[in-house]
N, C-alpha and C. Protein backbone atom coordinates (compact mmCIF):
# COMPACT_ATOMS: atom_id res chain seq x y z
N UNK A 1 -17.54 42.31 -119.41
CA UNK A 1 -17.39 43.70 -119.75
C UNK A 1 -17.01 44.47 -118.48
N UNK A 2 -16.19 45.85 -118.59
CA UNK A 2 -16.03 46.45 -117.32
C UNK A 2 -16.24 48.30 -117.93
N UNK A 3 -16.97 48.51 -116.57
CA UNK A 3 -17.45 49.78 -116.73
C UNK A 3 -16.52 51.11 -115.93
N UNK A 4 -16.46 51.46 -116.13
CA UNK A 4 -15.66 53.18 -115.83
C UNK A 4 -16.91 54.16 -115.58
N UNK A 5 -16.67 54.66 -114.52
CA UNK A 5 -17.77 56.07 -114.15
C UNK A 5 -16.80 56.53 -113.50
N UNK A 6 -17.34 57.75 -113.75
CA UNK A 6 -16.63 58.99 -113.14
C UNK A 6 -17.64 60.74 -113.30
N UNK A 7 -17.54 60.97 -112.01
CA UNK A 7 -18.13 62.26 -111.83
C UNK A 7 -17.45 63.19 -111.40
N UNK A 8 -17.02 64.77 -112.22
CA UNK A 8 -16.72 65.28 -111.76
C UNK A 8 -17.75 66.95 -110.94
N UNK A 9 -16.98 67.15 -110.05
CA UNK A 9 -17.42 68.71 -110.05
C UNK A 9 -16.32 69.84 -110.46
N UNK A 10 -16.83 71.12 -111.26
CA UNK A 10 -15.81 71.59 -111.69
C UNK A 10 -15.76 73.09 -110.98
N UNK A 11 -14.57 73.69 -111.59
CA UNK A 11 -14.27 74.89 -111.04
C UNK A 11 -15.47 76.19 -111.47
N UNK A 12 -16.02 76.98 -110.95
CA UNK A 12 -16.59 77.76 -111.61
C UNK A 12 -16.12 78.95 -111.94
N UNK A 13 -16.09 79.74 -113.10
CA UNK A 13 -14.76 80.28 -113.43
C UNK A 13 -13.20 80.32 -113.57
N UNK A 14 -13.53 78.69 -114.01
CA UNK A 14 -11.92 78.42 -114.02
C UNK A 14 -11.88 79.02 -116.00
N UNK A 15 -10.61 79.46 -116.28
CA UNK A 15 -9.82 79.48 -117.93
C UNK A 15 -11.62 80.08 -117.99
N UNK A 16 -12.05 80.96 -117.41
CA UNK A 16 -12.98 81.98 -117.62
C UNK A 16 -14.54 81.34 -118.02
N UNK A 17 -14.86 79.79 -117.70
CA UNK A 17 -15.77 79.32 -118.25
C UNK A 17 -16.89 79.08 -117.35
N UNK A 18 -18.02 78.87 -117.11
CA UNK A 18 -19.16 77.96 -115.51
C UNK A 18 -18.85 76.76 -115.83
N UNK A 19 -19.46 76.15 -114.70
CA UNK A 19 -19.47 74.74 -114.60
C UNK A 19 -19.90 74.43 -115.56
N UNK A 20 -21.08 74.48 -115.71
CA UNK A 20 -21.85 74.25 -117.09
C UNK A 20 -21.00 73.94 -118.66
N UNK A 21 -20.54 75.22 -118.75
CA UNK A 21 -19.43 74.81 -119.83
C UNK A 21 -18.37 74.21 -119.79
N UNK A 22 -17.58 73.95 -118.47
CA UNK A 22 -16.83 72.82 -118.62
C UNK A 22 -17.64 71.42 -118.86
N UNK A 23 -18.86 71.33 -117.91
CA UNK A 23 -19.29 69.81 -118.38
C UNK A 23 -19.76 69.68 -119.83
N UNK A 24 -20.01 70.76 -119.99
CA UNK A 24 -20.63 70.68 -121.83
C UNK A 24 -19.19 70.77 -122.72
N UNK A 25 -18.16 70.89 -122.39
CA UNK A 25 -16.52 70.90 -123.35
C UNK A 25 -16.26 69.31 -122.87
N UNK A 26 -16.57 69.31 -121.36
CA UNK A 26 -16.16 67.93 -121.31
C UNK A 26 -16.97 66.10 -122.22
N UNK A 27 -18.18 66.79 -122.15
CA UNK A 27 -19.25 65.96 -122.63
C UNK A 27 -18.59 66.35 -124.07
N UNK A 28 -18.15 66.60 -124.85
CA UNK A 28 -18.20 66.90 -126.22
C UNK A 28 -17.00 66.32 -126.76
N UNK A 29 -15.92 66.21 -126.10
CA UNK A 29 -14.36 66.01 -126.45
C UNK A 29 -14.31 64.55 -125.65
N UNK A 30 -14.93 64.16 -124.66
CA UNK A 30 -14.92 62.49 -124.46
C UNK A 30 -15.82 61.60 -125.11
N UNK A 31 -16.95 62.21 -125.88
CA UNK A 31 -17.63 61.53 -126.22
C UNK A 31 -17.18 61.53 -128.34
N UNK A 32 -16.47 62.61 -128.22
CA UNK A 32 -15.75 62.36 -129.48
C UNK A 32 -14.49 61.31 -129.82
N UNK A 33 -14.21 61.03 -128.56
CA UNK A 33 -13.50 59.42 -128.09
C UNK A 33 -13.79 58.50 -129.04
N UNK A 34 -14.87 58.49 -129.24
CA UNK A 34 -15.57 57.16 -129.44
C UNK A 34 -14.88 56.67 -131.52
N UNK A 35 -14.67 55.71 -131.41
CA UNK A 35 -14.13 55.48 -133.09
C UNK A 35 -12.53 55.42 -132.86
N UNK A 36 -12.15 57.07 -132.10
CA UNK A 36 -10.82 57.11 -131.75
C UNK A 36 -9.61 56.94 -131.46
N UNK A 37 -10.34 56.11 -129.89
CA UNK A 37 -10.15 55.19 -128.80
C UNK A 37 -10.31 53.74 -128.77
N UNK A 38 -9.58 53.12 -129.93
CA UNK A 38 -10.47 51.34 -130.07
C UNK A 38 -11.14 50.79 -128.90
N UNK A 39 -10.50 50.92 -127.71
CA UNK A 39 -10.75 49.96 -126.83
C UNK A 39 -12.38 50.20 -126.53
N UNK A 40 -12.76 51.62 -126.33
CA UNK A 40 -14.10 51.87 -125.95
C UNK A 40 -15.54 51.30 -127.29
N UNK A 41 -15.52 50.73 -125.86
CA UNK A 41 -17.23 50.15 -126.37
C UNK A 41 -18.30 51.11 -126.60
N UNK A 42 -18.48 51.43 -125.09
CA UNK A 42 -19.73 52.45 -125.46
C UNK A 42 -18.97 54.04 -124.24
N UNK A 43 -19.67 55.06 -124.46
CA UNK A 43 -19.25 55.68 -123.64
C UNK A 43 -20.71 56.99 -123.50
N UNK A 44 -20.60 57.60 -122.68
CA UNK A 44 -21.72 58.65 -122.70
C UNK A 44 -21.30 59.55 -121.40
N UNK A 45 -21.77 60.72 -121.88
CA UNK A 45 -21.19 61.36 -120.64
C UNK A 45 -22.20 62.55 -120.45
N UNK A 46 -23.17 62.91 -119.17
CA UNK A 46 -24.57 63.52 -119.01
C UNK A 46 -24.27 64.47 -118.20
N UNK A 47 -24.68 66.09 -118.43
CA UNK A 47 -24.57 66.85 -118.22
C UNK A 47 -25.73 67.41 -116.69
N UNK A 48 -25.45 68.08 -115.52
CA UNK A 48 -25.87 67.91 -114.44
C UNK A 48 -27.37 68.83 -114.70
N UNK A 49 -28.34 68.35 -114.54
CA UNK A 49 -29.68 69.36 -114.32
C UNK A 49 -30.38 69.70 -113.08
N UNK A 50 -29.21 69.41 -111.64
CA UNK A 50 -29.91 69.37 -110.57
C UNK A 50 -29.50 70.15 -109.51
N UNK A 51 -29.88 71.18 -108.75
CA UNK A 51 -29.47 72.18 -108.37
C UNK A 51 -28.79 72.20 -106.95
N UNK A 52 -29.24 70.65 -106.52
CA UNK A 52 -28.86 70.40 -104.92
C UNK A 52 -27.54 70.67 -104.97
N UNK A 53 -26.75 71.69 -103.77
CA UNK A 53 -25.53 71.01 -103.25
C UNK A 53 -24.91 69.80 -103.40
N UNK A 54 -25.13 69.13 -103.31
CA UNK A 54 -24.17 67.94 -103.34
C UNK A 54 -24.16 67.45 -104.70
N UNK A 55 -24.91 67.55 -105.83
CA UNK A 55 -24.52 67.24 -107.07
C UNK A 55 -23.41 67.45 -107.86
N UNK A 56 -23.09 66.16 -108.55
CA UNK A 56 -21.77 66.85 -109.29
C UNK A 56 -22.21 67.21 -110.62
N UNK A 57 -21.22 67.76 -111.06
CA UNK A 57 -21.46 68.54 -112.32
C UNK A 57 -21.66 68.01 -113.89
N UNK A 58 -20.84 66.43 -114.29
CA UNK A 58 -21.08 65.73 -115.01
C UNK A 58 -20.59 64.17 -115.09
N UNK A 59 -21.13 63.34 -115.54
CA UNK A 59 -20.51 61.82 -115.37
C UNK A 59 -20.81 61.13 -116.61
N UNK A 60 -19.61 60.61 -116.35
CA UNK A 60 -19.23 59.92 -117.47
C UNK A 60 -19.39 57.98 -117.13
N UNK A 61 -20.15 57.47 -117.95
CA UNK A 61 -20.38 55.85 -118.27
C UNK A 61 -19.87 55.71 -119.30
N UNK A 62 -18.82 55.00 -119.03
CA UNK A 62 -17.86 54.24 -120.13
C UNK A 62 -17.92 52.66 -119.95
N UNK A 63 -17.51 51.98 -121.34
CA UNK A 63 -17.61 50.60 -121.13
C UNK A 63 -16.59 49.74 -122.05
N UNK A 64 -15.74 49.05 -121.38
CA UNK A 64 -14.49 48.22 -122.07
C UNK A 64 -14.63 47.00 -121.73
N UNK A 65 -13.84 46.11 -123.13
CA UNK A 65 -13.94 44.51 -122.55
C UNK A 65 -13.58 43.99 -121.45
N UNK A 66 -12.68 44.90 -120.92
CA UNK A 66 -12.14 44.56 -119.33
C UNK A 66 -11.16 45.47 -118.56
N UNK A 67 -10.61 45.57 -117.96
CA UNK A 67 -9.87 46.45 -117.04
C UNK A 67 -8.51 46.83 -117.79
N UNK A 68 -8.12 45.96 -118.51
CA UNK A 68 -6.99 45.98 -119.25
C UNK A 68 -7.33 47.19 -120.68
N UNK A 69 -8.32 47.04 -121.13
CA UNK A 69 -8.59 47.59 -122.12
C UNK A 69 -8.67 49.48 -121.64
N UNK A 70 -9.49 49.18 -120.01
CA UNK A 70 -10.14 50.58 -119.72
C UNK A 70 -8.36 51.06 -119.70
N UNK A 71 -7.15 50.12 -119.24
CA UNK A 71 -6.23 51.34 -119.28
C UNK A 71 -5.90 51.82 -120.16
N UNK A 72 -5.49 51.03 -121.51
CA UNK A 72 -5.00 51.34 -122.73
C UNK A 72 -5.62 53.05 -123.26
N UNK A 73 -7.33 52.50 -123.05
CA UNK A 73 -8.06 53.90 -123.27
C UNK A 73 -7.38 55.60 -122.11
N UNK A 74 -7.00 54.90 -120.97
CA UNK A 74 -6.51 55.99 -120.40
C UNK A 74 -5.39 56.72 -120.62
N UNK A 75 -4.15 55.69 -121.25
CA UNK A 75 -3.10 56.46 -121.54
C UNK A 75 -3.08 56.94 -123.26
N UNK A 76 -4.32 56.57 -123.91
CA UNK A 76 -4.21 57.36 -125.07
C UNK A 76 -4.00 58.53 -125.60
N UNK A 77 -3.34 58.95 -126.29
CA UNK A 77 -3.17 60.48 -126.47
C UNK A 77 -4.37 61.34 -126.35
N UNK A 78 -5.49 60.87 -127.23
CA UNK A 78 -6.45 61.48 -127.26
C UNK A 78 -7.42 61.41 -125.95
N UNK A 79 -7.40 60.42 -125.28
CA UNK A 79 -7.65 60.60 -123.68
C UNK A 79 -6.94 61.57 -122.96
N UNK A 80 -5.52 61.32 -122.97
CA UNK A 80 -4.58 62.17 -122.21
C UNK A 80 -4.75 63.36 -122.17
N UNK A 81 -5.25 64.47 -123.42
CA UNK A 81 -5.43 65.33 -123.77
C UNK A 81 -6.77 66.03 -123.15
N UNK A 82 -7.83 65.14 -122.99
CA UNK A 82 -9.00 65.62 -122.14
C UNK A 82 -8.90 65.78 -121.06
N UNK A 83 -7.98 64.72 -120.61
CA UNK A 83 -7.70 64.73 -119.07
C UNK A 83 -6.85 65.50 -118.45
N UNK A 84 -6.08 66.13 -119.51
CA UNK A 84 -5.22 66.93 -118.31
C UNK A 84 -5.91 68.65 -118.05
N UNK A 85 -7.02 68.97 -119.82
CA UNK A 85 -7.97 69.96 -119.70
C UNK A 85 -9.11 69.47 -117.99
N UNK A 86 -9.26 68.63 -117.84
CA UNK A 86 -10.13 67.91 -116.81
C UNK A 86 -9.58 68.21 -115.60
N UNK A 87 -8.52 68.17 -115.44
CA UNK A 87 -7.24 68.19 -114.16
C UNK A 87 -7.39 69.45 -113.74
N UNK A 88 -7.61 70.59 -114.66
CA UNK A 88 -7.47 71.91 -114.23
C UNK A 88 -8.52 72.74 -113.60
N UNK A 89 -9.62 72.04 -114.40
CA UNK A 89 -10.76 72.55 -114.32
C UNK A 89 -11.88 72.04 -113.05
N UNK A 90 -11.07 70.89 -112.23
CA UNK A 90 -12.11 69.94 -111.33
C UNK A 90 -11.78 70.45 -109.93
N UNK A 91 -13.19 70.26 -108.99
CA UNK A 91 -12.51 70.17 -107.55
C UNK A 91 -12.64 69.02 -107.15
N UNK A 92 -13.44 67.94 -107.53
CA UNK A 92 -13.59 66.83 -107.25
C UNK A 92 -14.11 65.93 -107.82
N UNK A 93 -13.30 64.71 -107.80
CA UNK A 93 -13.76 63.64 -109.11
C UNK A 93 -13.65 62.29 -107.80
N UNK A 94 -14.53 61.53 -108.50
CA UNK A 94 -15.09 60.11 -107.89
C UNK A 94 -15.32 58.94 -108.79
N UNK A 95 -14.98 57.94 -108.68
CA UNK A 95 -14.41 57.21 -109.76
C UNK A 95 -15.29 55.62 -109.51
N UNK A 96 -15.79 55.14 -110.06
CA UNK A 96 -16.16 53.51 -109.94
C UNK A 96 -15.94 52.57 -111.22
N UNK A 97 -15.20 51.60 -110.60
CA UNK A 97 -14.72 50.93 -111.88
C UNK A 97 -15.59 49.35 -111.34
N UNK A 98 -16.56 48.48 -112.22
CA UNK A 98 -16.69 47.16 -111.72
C UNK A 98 -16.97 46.97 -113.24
N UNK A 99 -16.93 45.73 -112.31
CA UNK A 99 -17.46 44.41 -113.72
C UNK A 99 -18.71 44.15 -113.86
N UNK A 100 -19.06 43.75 -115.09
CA UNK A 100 -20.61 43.74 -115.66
C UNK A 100 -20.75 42.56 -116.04
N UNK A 101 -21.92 41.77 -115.73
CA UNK A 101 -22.22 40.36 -115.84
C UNK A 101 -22.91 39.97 -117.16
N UNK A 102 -22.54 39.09 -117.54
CA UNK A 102 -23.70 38.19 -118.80
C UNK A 102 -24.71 39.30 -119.02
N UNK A 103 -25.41 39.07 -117.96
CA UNK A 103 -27.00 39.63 -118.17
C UNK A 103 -27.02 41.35 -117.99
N UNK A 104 -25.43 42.06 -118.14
CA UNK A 104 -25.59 43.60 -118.14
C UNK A 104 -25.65 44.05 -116.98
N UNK A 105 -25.43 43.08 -115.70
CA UNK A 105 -25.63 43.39 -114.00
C UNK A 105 -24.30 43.66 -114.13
N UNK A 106 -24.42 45.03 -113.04
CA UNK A 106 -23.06 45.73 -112.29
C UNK A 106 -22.45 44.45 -111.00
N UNK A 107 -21.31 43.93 -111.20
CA UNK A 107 -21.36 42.93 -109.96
C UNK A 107 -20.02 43.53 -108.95
């Protein structure tokens, strides 16, 4: 299995919204992915409750049979479409892609 994370931080007052509500539009329209998007296995995406500086604003755990699959899911329309709302709204996104073992270990 291979996993996709990604955290972004977003604009605050970007298209007139807080952070908050972009991660809560974002949490709502990727996680409506799911059925959509064949390739995705599982996906979840958790909204930030922590006030430090350095936190980002929301992240997303996604999970595909393999690297091949995670792209298919990326150039989907209905991906494409979140992502380019995502593009506008971010100052910084961080990305980890690995592989997941038998036993559910990140390797």
């Amino acid at each position: 299995m291979f996993k996709h994370i990604v955290m972004w931080r977003f604009i605050d007052g970007a298209n007139g919204k807080s952070k908050q509500q972009h991660a809560q539009w974002v949490k709502e329209h990727l996680e409506a992915l799911v059925g959509v998007v064949p390739e995705i296995i599982s996906l979840e995406v958790g909204v930030n409750v922590c006030v430090a500086g350095t936190a980002y604003d929301a992240v997303l755990v996604s999970a595909f049979e393999d690297a091949d699959a995670m792209e298919r899911y990326k150039v989907h329309p209905a991906h494409v479409a979140v992502a380019e709302y995502v593009a506008k709204v971010t100052t910084a996104r961080v990305v980890l892609d690995a592989e997941q073992n038998a036993a559910g270990e990140l390797v």
